[in-house]
PDB file of N, CA and C in Angstrom:
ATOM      1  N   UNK A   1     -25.564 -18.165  16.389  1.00  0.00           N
ATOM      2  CA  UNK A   1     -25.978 -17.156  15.445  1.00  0.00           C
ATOM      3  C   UNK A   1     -24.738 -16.544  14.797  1.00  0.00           C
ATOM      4  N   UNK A   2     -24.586 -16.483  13.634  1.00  0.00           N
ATOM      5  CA  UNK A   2     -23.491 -15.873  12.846  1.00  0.00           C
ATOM      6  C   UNK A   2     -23.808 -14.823  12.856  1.00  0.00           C
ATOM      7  N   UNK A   3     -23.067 -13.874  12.923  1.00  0.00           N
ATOM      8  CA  UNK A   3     -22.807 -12.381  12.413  1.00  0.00           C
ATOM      9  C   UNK A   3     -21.884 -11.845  11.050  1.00  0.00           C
ATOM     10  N   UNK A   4     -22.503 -11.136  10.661  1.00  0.00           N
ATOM     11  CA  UNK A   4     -21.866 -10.824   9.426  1.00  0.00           C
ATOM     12  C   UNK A   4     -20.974  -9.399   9.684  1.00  0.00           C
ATOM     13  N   UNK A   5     -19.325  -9.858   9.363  1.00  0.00           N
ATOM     14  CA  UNK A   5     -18.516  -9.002  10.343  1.00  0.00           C
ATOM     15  C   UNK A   5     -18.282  -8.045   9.102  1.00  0.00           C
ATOM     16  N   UNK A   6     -18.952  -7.608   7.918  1.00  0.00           N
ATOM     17  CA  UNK A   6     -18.664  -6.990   6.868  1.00  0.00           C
ATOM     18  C   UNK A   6     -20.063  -5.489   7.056  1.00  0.00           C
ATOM     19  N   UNK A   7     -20.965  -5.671   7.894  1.00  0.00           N
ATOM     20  CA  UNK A   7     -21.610  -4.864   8.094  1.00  0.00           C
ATOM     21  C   UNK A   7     -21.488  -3.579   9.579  1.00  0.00           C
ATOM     22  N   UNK A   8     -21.636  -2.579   8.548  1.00  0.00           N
ATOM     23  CA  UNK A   8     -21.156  -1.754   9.414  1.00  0.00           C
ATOM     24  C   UNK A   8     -21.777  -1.078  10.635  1.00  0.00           C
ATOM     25  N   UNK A   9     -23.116  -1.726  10.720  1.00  0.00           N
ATOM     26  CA  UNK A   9     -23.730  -1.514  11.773  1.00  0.00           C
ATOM     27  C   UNK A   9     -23.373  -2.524  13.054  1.00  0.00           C
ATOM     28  N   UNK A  10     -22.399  -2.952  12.806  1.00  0.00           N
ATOM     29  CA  UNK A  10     -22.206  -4.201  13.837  1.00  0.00           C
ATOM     30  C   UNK A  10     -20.825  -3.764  14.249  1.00  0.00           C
ATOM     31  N   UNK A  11     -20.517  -3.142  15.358  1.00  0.00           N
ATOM     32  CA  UNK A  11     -19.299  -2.777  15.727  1.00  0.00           C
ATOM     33  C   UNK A  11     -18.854  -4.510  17.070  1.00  0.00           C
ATOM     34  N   UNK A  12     -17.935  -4.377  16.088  1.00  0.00           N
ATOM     35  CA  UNK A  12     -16.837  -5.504  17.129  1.00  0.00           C
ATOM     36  C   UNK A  12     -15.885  -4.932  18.141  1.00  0.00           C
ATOM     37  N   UNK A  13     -16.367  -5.866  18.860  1.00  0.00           N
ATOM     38  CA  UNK A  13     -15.286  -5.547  20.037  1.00  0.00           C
ATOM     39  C   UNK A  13     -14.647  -7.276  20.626  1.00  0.00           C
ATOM     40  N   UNK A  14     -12.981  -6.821  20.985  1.00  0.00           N
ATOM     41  CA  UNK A  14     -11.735  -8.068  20.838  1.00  0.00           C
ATOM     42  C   UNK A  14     -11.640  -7.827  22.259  1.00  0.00           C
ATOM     43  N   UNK A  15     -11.315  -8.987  23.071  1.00  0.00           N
ATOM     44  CA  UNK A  15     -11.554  -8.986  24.501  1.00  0.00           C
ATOM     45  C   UNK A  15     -10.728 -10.064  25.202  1.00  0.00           C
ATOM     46  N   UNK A  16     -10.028 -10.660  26.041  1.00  0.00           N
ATOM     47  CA  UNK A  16      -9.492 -10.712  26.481  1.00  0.00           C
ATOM     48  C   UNK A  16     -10.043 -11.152  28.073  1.00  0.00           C
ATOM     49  N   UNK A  17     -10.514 -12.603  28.814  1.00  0.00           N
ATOM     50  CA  UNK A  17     -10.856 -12.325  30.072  1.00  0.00           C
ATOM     51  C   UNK A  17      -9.912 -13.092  30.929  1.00  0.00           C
ATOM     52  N   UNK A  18      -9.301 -12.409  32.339  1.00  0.00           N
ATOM     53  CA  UNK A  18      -8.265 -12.972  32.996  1.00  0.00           C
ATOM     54  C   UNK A  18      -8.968 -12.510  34.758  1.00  0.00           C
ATOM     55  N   UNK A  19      -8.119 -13.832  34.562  1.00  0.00           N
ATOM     56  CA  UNK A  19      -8.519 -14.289  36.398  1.00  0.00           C
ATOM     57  C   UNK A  19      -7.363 -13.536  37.027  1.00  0.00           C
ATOM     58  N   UNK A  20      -7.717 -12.584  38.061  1.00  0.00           N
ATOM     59  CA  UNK A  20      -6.766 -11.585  38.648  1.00  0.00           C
ATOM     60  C   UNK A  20      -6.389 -12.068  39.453  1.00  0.00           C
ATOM     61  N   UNK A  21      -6.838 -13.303  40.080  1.00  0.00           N
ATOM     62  CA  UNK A  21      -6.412 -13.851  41.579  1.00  0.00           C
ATOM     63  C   UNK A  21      -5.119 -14.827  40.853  1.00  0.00           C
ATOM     64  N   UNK A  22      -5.301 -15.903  39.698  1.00  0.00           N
ATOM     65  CA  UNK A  22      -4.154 -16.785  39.434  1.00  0.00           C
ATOM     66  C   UNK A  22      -3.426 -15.911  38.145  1.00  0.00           C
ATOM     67  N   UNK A  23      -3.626 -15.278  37.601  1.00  0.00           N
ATOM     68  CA  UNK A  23      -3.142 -14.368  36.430  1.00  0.00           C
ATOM     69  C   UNK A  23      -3.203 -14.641  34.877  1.00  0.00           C
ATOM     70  N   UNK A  24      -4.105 -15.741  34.504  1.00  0.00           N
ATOM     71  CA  UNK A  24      -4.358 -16.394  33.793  1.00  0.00           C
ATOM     72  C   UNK A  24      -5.269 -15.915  32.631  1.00  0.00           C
ATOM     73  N   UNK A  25      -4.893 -16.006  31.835  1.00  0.00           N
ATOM     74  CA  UNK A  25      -6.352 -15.823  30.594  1.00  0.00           C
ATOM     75  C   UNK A  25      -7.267 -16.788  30.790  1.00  0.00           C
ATOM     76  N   UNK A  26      -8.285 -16.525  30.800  1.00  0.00           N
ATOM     77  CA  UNK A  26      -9.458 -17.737  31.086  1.00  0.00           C
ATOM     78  C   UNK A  26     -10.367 -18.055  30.015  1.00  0.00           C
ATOM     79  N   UNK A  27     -10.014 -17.180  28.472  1.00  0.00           N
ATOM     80  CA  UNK A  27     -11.189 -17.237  27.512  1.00  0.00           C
ATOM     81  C   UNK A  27     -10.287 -15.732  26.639  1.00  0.00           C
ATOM     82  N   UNK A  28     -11.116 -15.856  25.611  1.00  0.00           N
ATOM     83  CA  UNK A  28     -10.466 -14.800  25.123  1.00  0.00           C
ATOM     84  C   UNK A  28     -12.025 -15.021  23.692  1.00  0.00           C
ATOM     85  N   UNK A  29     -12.281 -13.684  22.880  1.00  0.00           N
ATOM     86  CA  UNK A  29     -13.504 -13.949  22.430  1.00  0.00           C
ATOM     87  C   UNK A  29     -14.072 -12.920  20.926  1.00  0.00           C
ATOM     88  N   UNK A  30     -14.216 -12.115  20.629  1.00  0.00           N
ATOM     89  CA  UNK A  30     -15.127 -11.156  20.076  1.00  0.00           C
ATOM     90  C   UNK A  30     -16.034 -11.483  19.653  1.00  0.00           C
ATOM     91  N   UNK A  31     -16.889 -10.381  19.531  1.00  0.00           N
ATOM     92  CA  UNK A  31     -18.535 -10.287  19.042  1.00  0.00           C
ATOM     93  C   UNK A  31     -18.946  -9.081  19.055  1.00  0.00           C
ATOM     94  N   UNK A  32     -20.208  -8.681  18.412  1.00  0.00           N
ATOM     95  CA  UNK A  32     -20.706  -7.341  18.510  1.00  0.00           C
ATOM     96  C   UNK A  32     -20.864  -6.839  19.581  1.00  0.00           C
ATOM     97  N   UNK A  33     -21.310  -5.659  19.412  1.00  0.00           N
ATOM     98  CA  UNK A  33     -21.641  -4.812  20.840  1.00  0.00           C
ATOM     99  C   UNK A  33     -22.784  -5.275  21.170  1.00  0.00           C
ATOM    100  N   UNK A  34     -23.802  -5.954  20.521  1.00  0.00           N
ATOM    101  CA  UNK A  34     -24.761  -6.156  21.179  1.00  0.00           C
ATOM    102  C   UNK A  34     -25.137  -7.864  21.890  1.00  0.00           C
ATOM    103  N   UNK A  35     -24.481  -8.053  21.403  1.00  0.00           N
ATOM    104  CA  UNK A  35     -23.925  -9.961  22.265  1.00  0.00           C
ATOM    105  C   UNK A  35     -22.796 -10.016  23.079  1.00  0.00           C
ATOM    106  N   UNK A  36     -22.145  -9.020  23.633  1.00  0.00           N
ATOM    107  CA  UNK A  36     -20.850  -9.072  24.498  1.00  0.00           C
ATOM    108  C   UNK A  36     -21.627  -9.254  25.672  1.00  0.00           C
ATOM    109  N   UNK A  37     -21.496 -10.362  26.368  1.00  0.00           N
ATOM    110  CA  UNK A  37     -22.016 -10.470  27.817  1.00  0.00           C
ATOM    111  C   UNK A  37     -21.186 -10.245  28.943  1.00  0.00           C
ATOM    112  N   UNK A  38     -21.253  -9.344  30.386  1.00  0.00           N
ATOM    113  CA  UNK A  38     -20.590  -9.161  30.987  1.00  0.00           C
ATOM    114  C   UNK A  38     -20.961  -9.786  32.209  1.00  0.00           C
ATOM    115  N   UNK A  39     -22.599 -10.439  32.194  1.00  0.00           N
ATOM    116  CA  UNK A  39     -22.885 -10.911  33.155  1.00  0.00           C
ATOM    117  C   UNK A  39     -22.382 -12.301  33.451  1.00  0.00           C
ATOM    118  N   UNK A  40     -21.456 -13.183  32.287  1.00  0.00           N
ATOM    119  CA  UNK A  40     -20.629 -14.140  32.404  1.00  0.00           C
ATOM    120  C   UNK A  40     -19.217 -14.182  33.064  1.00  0.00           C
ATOM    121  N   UNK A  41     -18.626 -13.234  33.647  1.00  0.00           N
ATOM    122  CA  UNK A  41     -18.212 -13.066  34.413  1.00  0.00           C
ATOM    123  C   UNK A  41     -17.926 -13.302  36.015  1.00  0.00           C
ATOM    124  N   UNK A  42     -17.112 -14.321  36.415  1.00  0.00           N
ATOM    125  CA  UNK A  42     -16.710 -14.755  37.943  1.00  0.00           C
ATOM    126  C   UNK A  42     -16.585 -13.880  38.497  1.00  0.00           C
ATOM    127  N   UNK A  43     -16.681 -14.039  39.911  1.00  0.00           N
ATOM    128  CA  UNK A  43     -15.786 -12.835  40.876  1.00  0.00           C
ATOM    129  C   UNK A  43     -14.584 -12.870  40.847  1.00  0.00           C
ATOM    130  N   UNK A  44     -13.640 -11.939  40.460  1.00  0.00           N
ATOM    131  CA  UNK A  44     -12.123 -12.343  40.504  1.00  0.00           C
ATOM    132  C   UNK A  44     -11.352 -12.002  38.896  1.00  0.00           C
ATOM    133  N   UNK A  45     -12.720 -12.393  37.970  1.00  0.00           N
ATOM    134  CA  UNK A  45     -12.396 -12.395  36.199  1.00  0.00           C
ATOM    135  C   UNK A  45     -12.588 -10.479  35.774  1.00  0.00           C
ATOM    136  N   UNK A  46     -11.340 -10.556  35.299  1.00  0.00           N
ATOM    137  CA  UNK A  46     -11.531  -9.209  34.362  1.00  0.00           C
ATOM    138  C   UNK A  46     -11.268  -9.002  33.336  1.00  0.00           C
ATOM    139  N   UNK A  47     -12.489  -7.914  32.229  1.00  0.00           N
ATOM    140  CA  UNK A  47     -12.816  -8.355  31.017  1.00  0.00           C
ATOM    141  C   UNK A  47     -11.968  -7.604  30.381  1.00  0.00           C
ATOM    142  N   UNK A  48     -10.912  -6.864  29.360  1.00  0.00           N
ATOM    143  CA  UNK A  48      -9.739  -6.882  29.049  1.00  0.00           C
ATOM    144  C   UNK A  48     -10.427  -6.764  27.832  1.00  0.00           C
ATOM    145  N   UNK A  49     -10.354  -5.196  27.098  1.00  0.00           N
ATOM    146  CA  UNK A  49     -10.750  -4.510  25.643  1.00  0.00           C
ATOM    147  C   UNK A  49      -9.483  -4.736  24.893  1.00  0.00           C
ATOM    148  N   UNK A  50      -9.634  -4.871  23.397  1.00  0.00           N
ATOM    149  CA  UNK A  50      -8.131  -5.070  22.670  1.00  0.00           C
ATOM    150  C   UNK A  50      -8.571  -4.329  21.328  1.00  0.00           C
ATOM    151  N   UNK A  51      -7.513  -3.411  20.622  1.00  0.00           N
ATOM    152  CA  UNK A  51      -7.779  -3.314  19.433  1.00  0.00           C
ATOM    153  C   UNK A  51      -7.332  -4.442  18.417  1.00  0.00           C
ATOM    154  N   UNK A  52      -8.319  -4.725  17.608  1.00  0.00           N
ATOM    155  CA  UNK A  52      -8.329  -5.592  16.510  1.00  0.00           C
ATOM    156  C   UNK A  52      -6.777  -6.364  16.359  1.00  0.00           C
ATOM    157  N   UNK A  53      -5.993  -5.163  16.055  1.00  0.00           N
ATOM    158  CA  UNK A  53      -4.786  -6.120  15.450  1.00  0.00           C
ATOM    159  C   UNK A  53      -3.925  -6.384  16.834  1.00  0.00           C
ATOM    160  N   UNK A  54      -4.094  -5.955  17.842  1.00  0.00           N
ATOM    161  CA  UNK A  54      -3.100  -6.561  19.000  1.00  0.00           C
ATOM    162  C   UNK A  54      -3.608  -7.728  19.846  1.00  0.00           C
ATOM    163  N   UNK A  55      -5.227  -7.704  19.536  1.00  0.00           N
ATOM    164  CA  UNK A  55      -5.875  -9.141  19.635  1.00  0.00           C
ATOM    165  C   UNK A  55      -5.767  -9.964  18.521  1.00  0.00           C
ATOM    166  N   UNK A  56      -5.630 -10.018  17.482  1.00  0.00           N
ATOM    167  CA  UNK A  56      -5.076 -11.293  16.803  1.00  0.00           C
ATOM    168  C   UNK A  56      -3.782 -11.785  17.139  1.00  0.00           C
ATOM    169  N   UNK A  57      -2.383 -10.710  17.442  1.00  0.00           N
ATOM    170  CA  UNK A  57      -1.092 -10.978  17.833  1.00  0.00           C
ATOM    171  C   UNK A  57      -1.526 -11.541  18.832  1.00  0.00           C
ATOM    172  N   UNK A  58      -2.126 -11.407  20.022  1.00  0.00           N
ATOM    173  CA  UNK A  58      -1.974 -12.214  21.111  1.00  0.00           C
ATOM    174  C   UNK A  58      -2.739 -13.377  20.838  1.00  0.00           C
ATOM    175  N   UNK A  59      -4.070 -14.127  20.257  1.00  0.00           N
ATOM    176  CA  UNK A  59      -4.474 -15.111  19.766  1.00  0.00           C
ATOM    177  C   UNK A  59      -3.456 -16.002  18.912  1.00  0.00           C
ATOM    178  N   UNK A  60      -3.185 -15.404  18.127  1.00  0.00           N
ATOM    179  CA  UNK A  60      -1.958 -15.948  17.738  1.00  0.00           C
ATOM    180  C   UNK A  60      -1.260 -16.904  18.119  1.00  0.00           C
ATOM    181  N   UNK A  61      -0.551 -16.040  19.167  1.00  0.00           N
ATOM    182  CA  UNK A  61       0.899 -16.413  20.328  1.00  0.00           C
ATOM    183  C   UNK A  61      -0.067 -17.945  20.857  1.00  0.00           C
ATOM    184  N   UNK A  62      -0.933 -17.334  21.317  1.00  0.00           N
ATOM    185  CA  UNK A  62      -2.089 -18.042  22.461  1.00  0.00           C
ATOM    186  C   UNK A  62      -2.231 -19.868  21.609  1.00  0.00           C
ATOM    187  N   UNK A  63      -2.564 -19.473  20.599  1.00  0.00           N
ATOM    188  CA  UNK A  63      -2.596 -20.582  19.561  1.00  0.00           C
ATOM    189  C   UNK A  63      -1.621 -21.392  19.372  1.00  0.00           C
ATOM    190  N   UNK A  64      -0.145 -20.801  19.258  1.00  0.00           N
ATOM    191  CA  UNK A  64       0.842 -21.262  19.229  1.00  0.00           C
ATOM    192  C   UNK A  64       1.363 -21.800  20.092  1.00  0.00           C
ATOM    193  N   UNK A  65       1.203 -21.459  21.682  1.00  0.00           N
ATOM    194  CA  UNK A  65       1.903 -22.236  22.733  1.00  0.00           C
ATOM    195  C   UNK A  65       0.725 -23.943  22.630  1.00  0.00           C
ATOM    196  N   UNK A  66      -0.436 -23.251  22.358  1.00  0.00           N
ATOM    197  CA  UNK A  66      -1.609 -25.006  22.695  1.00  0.00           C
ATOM    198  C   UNK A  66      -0.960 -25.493  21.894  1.00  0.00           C
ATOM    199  N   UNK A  67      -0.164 -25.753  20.307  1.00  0.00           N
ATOM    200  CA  UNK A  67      -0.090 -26.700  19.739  1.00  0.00           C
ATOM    201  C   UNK A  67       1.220 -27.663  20.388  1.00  0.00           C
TER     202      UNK A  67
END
């Protein structure tokens, strides 16, 4: 389902999920407030809030080491 990120009833939220036991990012994601699932979550995974522009810098980076 697409979301239309130009409407302002749709607040986004930039996220970040890391495995606390190996220290790892395991996913990284946004979506509205009302599709953010927390029940996807391992035992061990923690879900990690970002504002907008310090989650693209780290996507970024993130992007840049896979190539």
């Amino acid at each position: 389902m697409a979301t239309n990120r130009k409407d302002p009833a749709s607040k986004f939220y930039y996220f970040i999920d890391i495995d606390l036991y190996s220290r790892q990012i395991v996913s990284w994601d946004s979506d509205t407030q009302d599709n953010v699932n927390f029940s996807e979550l391992s035992n061990g995974c923690y879900r990690v809030f970002l504002p907008r522009g310090q989650y693209n810098k780290l996507v970024k980076r993130l992007e840049e080491t896979r190539a």
